[in-house]
C-alpha atoms as a PDB file:
ATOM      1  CA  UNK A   1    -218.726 -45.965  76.361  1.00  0.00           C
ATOM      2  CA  UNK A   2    -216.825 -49.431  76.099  1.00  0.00           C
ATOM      3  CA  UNK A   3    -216.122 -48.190  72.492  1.00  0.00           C
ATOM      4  CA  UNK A   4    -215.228 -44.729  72.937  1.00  0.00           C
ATOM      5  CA  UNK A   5    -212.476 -46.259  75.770  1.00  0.00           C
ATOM      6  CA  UNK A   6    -211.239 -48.575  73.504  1.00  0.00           C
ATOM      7  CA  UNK A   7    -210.847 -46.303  70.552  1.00  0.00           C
ATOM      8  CA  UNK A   8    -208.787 -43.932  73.297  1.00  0.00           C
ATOM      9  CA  UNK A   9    -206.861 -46.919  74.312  1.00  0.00           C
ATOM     10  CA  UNK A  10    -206.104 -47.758  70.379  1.00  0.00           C
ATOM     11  CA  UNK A  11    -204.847 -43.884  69.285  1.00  0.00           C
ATOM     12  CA  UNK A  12    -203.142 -43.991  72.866  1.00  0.00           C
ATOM     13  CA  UNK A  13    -201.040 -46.373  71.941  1.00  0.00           C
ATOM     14  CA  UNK A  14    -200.145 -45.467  68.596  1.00  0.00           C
ATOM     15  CA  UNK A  15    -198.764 -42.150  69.903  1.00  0.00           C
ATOM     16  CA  UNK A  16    -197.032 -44.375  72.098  1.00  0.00           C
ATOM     17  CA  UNK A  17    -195.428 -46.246  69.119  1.00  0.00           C
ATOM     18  CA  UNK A  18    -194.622 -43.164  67.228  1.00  0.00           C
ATOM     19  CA  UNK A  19    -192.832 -41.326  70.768  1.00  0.00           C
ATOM     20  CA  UNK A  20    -191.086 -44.613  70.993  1.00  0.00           C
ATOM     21  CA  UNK A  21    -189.984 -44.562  67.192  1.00  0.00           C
ATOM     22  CA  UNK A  22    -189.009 -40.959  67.353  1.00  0.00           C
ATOM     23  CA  UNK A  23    -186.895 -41.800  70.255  1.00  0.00           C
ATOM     24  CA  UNK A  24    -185.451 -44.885  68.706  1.00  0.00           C
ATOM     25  CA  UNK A  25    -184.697 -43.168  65.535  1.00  0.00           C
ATOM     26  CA  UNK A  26    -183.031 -40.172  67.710  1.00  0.00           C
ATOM     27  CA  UNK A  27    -181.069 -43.494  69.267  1.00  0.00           C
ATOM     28  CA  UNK A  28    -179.832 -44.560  65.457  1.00  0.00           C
ATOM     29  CA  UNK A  29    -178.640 -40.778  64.701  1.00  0.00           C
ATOM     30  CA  UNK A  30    -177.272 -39.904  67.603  1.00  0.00           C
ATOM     31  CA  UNK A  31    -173.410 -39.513  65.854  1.00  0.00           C
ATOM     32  CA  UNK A  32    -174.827 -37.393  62.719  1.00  0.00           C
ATOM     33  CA  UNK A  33    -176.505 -34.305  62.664  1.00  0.00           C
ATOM     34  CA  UNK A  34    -179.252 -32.987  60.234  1.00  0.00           C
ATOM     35  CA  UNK A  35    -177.176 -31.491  58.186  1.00  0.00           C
ATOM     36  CA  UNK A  36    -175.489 -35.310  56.745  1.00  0.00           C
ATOM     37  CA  UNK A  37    -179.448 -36.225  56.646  1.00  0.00           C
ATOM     38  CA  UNK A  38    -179.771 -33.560  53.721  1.00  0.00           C
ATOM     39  CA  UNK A  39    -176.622 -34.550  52.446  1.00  0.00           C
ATOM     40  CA  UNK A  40    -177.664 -37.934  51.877  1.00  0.00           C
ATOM     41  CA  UNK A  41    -180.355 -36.335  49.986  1.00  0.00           C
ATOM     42  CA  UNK A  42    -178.975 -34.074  47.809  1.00  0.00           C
ATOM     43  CA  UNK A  43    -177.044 -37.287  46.720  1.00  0.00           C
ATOM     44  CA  UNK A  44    -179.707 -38.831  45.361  1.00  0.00           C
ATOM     45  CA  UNK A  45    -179.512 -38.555  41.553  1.00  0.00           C
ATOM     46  CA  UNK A  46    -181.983 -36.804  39.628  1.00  0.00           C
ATOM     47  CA  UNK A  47    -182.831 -39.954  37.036  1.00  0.00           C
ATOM     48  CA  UNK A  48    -183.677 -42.084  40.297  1.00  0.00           C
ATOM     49  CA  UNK A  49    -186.001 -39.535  41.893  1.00  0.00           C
ATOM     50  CA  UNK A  50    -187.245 -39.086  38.292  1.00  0.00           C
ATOM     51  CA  UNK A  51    -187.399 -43.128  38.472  1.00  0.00           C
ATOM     52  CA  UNK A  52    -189.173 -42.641  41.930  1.00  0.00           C
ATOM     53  CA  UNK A  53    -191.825 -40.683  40.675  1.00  0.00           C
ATOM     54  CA  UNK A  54    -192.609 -42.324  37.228  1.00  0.00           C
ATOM     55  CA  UNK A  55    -192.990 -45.554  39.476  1.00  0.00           C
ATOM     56  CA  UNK A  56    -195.181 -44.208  42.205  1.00  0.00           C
ATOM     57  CA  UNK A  57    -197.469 -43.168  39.374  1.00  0.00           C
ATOM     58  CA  UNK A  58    -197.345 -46.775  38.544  1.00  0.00           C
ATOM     59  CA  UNK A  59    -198.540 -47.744  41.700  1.00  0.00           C
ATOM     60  CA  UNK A  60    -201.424 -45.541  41.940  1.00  0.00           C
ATOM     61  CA  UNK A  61    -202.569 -46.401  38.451  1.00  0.00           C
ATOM     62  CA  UNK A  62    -202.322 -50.483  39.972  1.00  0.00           C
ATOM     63  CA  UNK A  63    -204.754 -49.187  42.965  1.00  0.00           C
ATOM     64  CA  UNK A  64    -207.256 -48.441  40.478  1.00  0.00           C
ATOM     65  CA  UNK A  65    -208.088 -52.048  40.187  1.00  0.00           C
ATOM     66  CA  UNK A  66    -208.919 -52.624  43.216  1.00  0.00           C
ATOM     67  CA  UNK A  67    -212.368 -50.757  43.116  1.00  0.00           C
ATOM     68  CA  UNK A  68    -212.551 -52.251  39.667  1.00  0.00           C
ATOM     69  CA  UNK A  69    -212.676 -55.790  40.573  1.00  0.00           C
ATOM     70  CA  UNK A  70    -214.794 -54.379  43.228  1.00  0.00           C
ATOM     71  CA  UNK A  71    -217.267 -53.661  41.126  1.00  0.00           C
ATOM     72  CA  UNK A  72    -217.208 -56.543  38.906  1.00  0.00           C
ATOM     73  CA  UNK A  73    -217.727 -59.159  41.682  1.00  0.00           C
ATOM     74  CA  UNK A  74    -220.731 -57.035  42.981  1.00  0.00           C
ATOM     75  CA  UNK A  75    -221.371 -57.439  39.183  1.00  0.00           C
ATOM     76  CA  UNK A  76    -222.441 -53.651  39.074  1.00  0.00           C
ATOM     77  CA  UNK A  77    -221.679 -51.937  36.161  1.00  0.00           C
ATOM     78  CA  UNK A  78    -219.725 -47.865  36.363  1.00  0.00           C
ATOM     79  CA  UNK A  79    -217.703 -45.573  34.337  1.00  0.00           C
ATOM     80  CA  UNK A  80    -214.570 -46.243  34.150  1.00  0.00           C
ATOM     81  CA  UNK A  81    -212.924 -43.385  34.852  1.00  0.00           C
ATOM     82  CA  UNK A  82    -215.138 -42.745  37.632  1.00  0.00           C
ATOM     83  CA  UNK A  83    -213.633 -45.624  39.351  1.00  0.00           C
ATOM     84  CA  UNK A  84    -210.787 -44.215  38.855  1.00  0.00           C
ATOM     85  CA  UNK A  85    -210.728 -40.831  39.554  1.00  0.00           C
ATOM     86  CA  UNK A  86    -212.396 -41.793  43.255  1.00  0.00           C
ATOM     87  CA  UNK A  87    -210.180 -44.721  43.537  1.00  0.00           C
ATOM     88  CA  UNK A  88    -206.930 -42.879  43.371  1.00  0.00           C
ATOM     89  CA  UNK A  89    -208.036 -39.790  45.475  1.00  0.00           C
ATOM     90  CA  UNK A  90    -209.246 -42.563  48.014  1.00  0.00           C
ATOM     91  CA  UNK A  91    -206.119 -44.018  48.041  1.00  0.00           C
ATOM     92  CA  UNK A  92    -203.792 -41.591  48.401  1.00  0.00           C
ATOM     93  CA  UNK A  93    -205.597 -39.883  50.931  1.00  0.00           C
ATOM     94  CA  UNK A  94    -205.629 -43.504  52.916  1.00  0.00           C
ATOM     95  CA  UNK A  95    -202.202 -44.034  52.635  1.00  0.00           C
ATOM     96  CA  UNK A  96    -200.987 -40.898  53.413  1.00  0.00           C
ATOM     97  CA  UNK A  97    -203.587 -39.201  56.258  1.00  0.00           C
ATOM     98  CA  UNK A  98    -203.771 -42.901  57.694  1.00  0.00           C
ATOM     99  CA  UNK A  99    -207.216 -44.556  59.059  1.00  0.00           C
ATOM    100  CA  UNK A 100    -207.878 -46.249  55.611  1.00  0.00           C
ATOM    101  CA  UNK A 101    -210.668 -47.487  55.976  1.00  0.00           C
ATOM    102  CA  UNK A 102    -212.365 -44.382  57.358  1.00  0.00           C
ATOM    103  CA  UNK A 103    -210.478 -41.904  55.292  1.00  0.00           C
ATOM    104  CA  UNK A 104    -210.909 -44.237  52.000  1.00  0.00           C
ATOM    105  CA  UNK A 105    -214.186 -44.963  52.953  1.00  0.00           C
ATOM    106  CA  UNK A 106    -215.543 -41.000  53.093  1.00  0.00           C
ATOM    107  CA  UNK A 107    -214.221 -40.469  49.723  1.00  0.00           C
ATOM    108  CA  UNK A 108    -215.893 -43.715  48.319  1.00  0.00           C
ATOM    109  CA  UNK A 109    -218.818 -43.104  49.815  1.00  0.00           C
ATOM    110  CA  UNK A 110    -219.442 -39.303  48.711  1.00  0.00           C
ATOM    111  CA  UNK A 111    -218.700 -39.731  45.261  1.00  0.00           C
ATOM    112  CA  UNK A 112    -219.862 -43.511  44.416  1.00  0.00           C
ATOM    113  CA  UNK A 113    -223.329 -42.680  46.307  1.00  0.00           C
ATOM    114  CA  UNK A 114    -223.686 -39.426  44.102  1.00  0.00           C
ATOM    115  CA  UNK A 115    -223.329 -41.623  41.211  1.00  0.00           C
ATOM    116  CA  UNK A 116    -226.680 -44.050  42.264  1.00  0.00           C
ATOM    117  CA  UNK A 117    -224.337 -46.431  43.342  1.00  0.00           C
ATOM    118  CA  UNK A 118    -226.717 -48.216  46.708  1.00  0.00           C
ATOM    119  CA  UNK A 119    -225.427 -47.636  50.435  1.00  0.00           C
ATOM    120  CA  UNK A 120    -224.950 -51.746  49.871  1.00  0.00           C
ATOM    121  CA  UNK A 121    -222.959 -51.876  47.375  1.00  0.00           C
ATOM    122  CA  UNK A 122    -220.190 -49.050  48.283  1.00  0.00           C
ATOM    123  CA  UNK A 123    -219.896 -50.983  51.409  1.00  0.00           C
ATOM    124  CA  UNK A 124    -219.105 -54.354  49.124  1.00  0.00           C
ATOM    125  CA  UNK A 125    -216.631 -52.466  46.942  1.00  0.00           C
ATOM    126  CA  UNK A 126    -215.021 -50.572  50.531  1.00  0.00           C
ATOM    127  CA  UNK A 127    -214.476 -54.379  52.136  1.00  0.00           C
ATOM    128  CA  UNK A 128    -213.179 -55.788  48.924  1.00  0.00           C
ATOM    129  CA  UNK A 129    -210.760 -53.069  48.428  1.00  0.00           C
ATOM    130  CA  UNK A 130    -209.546 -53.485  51.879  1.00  0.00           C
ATOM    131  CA  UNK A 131    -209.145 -57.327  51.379  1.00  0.00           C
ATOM    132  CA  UNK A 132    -207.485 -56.702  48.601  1.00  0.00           C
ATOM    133  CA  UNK A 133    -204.849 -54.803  50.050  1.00  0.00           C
ATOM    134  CA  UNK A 134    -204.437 -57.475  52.830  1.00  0.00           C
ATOM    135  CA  UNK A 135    -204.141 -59.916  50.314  1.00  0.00           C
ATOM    136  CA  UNK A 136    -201.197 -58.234  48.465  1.00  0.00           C
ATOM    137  CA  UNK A 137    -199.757 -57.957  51.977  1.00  0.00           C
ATOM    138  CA  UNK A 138    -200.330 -61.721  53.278  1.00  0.00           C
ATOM    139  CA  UNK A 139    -199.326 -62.713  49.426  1.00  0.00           C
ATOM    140  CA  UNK A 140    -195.678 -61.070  49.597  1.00  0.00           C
ATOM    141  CA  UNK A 141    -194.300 -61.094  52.780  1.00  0.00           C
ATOM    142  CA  UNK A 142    -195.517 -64.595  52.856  1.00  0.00           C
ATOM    143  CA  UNK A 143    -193.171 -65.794  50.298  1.00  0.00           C
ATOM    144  CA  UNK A 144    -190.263 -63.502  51.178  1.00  0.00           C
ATOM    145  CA  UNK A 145    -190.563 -63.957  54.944  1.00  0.00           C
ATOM    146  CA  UNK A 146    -190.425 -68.210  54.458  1.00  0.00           C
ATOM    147  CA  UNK A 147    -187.770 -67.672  51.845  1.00  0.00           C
ATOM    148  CA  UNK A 148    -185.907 -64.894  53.481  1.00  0.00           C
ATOM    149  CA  UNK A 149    -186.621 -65.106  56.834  1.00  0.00           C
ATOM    150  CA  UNK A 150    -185.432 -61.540  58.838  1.00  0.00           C
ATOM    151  CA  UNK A 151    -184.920 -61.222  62.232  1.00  0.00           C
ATOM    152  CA  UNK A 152    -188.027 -59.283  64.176  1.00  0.00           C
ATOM    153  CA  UNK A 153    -186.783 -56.003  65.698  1.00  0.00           C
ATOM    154  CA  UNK A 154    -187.172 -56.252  69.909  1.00  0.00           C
ATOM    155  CA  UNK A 155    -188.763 -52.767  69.410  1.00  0.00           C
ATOM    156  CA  UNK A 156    -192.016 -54.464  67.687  1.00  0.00           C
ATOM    157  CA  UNK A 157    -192.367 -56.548  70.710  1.00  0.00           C
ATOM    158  CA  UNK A 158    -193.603 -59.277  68.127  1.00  0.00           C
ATOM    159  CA  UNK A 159    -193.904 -63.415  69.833  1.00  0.00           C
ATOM    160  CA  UNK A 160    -192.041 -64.198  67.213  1.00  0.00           C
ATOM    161  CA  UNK A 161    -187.503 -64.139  66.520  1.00  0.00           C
ATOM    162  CA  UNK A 162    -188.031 -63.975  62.830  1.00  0.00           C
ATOM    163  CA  UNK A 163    -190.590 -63.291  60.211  1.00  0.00           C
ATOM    164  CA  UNK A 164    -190.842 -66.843  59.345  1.00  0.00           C
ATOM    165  CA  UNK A 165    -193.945 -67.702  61.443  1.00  0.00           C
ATOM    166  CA  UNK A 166    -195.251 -65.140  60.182  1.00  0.00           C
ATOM    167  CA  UNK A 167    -194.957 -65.579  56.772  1.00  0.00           C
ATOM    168  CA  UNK A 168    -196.101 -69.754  56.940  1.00  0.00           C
ATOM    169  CA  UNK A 169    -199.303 -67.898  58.729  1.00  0.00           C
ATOM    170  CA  UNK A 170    -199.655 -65.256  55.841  1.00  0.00           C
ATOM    171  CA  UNK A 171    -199.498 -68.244  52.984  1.00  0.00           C
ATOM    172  CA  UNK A 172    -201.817 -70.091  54.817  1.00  0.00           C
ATOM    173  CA  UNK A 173    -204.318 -67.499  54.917  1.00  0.00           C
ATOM    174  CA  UNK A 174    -204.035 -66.802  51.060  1.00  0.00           C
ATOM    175  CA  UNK A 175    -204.635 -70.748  50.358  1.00  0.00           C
ATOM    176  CA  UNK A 176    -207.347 -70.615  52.455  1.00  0.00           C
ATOM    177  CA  UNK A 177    -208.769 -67.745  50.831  1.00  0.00           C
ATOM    178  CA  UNK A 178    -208.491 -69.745  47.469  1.00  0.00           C
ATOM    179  CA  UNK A 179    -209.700 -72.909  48.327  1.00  0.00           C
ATOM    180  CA  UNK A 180    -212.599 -71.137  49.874  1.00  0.00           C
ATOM    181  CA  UNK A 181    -213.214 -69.598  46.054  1.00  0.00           C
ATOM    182  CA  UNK A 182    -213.514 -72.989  44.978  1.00  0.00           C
ATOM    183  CA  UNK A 183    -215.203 -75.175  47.467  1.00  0.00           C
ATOM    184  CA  UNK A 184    -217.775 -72.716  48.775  1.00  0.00           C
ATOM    185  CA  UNK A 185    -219.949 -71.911  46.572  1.00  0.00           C
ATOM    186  CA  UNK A 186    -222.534 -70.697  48.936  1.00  0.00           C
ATOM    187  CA  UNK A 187    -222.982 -67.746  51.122  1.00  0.00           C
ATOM    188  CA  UNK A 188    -221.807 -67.518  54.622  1.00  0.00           C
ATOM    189  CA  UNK A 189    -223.744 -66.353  56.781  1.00  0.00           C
ATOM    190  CA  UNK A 190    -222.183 -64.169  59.945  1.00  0.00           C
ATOM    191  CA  UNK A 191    -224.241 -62.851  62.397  1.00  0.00           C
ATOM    192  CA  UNK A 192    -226.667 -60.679  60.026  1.00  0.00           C
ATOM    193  CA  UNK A 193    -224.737 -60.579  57.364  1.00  0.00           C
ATOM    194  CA  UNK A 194    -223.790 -63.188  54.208  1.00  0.00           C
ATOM    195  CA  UNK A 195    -220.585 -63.516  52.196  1.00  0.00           C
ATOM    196  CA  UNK A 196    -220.041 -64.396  49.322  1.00  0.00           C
ATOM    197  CA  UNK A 197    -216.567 -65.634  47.580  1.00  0.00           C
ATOM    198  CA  UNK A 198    -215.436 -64.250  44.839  1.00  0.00           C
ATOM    199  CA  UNK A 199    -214.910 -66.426  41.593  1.00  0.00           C
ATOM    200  CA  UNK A 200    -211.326 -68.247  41.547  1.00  0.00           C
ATOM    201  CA  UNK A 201    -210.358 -65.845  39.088  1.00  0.00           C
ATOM    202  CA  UNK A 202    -211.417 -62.875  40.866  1.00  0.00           C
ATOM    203  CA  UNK A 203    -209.628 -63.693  43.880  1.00  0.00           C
ATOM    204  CA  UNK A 204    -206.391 -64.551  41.725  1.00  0.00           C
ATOM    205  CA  UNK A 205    -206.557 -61.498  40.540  1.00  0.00           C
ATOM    206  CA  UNK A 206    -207.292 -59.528  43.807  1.00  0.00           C
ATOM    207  CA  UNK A 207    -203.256 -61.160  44.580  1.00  0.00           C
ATOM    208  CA  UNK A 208    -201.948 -60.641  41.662  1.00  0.00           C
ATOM    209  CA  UNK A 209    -202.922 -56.769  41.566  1.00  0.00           C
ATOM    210  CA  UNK A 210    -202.371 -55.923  45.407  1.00  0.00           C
ATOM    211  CA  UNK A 211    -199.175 -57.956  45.297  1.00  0.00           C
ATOM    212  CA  UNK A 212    -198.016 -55.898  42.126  1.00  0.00           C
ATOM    213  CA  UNK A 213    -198.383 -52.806  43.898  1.00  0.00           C
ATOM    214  CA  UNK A 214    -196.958 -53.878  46.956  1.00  0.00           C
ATOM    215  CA  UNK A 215    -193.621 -54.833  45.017  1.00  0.00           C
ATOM    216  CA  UNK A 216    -193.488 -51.357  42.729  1.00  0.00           C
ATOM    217  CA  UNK A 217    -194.344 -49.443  46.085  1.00  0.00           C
ATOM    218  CA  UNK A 218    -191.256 -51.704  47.522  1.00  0.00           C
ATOM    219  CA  UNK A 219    -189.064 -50.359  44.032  1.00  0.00           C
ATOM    220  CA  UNK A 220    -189.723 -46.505  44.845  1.00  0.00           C
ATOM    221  CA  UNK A 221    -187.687 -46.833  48.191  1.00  0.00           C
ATOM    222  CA  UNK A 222    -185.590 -49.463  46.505  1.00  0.00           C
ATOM    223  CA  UNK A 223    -184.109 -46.651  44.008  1.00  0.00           C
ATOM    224  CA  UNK A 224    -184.076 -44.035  46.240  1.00  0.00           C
ATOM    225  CA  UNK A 225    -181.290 -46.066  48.808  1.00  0.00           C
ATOM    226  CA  UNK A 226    -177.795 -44.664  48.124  1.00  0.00           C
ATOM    227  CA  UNK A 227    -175.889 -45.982  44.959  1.00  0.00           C
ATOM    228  CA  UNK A 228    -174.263 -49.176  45.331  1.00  0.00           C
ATOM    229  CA  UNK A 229    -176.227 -50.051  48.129  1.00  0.00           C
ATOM    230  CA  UNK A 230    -175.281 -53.612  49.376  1.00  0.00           C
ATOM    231  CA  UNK A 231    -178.741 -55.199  49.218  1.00  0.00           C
ATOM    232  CA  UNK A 232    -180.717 -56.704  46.661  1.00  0.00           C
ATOM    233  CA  UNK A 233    -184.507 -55.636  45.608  1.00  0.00           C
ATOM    234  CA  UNK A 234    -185.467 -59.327  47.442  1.00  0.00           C
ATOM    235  CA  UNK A 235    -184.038 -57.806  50.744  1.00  0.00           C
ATOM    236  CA  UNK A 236    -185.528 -54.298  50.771  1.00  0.00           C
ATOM    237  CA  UNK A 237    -188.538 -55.858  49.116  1.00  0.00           C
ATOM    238  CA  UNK A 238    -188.576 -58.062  52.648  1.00  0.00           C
ATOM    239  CA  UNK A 239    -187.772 -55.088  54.399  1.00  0.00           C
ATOM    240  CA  UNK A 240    -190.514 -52.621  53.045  1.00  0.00           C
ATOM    241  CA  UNK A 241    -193.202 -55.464  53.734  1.00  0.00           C
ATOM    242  CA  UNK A 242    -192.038 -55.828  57.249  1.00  0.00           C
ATOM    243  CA  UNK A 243    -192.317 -52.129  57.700  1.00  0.00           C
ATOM    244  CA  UNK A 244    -195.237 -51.231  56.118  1.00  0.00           C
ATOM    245  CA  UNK A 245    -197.054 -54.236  58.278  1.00  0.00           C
ATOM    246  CA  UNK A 246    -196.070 -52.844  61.328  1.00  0.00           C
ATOM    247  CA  UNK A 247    -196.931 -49.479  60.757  1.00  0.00           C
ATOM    248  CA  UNK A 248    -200.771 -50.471  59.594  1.00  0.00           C
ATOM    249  CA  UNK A 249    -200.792 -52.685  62.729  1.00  0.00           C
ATOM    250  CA  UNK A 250    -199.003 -49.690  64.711  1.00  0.00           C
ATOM    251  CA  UNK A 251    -202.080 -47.428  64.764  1.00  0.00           C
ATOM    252  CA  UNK A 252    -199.879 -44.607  63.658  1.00  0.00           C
ATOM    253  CA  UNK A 253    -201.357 -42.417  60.414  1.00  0.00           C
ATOM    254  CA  UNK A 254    -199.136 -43.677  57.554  1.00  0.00           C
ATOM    255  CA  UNK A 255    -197.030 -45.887  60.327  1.00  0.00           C
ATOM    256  CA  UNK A 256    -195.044 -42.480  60.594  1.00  0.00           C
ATOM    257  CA  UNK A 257    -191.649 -43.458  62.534  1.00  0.00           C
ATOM    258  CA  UNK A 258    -192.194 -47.233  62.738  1.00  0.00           C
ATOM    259  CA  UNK A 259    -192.129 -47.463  59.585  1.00  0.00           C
ATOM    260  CA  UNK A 260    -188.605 -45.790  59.614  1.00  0.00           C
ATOM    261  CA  UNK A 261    -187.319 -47.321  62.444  1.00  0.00           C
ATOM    262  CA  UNK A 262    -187.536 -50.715  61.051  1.00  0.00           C
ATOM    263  CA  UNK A 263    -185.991 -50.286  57.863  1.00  0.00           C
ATOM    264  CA  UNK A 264    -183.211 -48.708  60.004  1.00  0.00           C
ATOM    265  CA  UNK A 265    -182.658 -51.083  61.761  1.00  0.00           C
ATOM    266  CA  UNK A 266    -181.850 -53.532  58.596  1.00  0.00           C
ATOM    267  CA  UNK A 267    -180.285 -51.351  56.875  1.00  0.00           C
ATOM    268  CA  UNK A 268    -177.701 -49.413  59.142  1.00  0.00           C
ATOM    269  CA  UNK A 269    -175.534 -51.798  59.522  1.00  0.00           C
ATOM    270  CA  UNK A 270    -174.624 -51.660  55.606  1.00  0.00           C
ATOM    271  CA  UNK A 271    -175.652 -47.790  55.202  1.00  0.00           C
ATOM    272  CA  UNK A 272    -174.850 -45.100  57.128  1.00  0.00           C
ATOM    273  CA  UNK A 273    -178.423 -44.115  59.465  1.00  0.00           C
ATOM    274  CA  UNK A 274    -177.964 -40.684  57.847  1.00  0.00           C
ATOM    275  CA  UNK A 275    -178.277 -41.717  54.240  1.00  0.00           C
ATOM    276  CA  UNK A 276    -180.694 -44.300  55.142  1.00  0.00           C
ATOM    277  CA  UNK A 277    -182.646 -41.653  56.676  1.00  0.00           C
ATOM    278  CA  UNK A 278    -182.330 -39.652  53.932  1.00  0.00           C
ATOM    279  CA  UNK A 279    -183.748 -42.334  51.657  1.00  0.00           C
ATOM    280  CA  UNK A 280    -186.944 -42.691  53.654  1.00  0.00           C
ATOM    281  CA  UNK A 281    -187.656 -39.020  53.714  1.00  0.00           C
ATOM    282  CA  UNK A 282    -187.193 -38.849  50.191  1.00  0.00           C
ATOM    283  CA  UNK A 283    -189.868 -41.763  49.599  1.00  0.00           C
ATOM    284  CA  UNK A 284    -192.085 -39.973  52.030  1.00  0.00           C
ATOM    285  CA  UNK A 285    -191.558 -36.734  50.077  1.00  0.00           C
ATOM    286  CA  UNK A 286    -192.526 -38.689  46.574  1.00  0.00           C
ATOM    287  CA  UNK A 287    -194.855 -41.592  47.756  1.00  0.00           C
ATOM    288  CA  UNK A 288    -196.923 -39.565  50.011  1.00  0.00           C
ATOM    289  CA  UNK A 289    -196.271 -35.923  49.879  1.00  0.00           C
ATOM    290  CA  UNK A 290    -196.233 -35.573  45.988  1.00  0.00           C
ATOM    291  CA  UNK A 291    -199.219 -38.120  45.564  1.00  0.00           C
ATOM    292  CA  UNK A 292    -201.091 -36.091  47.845  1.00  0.00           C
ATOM    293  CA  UNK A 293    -200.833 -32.795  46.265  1.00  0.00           C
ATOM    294  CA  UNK A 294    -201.602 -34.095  43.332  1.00  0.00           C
ATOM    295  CA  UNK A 295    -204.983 -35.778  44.665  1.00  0.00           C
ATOM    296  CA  UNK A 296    -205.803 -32.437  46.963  1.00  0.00           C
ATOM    297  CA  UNK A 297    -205.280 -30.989  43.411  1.00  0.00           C
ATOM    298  CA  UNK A 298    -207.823 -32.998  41.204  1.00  0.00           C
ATOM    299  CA  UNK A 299    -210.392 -32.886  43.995  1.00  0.00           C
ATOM    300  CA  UNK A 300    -210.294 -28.928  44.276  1.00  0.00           C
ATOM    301  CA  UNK A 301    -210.383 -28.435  40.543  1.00  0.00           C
ATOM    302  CA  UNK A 302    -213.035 -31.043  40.415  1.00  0.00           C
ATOM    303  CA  UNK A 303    -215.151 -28.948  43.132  1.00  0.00           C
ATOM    304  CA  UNK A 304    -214.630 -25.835  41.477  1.00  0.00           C
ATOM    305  CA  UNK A 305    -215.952 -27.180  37.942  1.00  0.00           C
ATOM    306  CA  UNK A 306    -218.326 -29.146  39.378  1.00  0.00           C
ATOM    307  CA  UNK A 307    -219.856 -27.101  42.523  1.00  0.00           C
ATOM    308  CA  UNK A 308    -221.345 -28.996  45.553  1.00  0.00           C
ATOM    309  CA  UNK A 309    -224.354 -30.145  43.876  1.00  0.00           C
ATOM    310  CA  UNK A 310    -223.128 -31.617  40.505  1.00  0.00           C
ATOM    311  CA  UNK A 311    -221.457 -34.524  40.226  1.00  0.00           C
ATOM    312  CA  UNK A 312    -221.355 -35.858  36.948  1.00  0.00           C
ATOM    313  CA  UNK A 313    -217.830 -37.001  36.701  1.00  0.00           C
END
């Protein structure tokens, strides 16, 4: 009951977020009407949404890797390019539908269990894709945050004026998380359960891949902001972290709205809310929209040629 209240509580509040970013993005808009919004995107030239594209392919392909390494510090051995066909529907489906780890999960589950992969060991590979994604996170808005320190909107309602704390915190987790590859060599144990680090060179390469993908998912919105824009890739690179954070913390499926009202918020003052607007939609369109036809797609034409029973990849 206690859990059933709390999960209320916790999709409560994210509707609360996303009325509140609606509003707040009404707020930004309120001198332009829709029509300058699709203005701003027919203005977008073809070679960058071409650009936008070729480079959210990029990122997808980058994803892969994360059930890869996965699977090689379980030190179970799998196809290939059955890893990666249920990596990248898992993905996109998590980013896009929201609830990662249940919607990425499900898909991991079906597929990697139909392959004799143990109940065990798709739970391994599901919490060491997940850290791996956090670690991409802590890894670059750590650095960009201390380096480039922005100022927290009041709508995040964060303890914090600037993103500096927060990145020194995010740093510190990712040493930790290194040091603990090198000095802990044996399990811990926590509760019922034991965990085991990852080699030093797994978990440098756990960063190095999730913090790839965060900074070519950061270049699709980068290229898609109005020519000439008055920001560097370092800014909106800062920018797209912050966002992306607070929509996974917001609750919200695919931090809808909070993740737009923060980057308008940086960004209005040197673009127009419109064409900033604009931009976002268009990375929603590509990003999300586009990825996830193309993984409804290969998981139709996979159940058709494969029927409900077979599932030899």
């Amino acid at each position: 009951m206690l859990k059933k209240l709390r999960l209320d509580f916790s999709s409560l509040f994210g509707l609360l977020l996303l009325a509140v970013s609606i509003w707040a993005i009404a707020h930004e808009l309120r001198g332009y009407n829709y029509h300058d919004v699709f203005n701003a995107l027919a203005k977008i030239p073809k070679i960058r949404l071409s650009g936008s594209i070729w480079l959210t392919a990029l990122g997808y392909l980058v994803m892969i890797w994360y059930d890869i390494l996965g699977f090689n510090y379980i030190g179970h051995s799998i196809a290939w390019k059955k890893v990666a066909f249920t990596g990248f529907i898992s993905s996109v489906l998590g980013n896009t539908i929201g609830f990662a780890l249940l919607t990425g999960s499900a898909i991991r589950y079906r597929f990697y269990s139909s392959w004799g992969v143990s109940a065990l060991s798709i739970a391994q590979v599901i919490a060491f894709a997940n850290l791996t994604f956090w670690l991409g996170v802590f890894a670059v808005a750590g650095v960009i945050f201390i380096a480039n320190p922005l100022t927290i909107p009041p709508q995040l309602h964060l303890p914090f004026a600037t993103a500096r704390p927060l990145g020194v915190i995010f740093i510190l987790l990712i040493a930790a998380y290194l040091l603990g590859s090198v000095f802990l060599q044996e399990p811990l144990r926590i509760r019922s359960h034991e965990f085991r680090f990852p080699s030093f060179k797994i978990c440098l390469a756990q960063i190095v891949v999730s913090s790839f993908d965060w900074m070519v998912a950061a270049a699709v919105l980068y290229i898609l902001l109005p020519v000439n824009t008055p920001i560097s890739y370092l800014d909106c690179l800062g920018i797209y972290s912050l966002a992306m954070f607070a929509g996974v913390v917001s609750n919200v499926p695919a931090g809808l709205g909070v993740f737009e009202i923060v980057v308008l918020h940086f960004l209005s003052t040197k673009i127009s809310p419109a064409a900033v607007l604009g931009s976002t939609l268009a990375y929603r369109a590509i990003y999300d929209l586009l990825s996830l036809l193309v993984a409804g797609s290969l998981l139709g034409f996979y159940e058709i040629r494969h029927g409900r029973r077979n599932y030899e990849l």
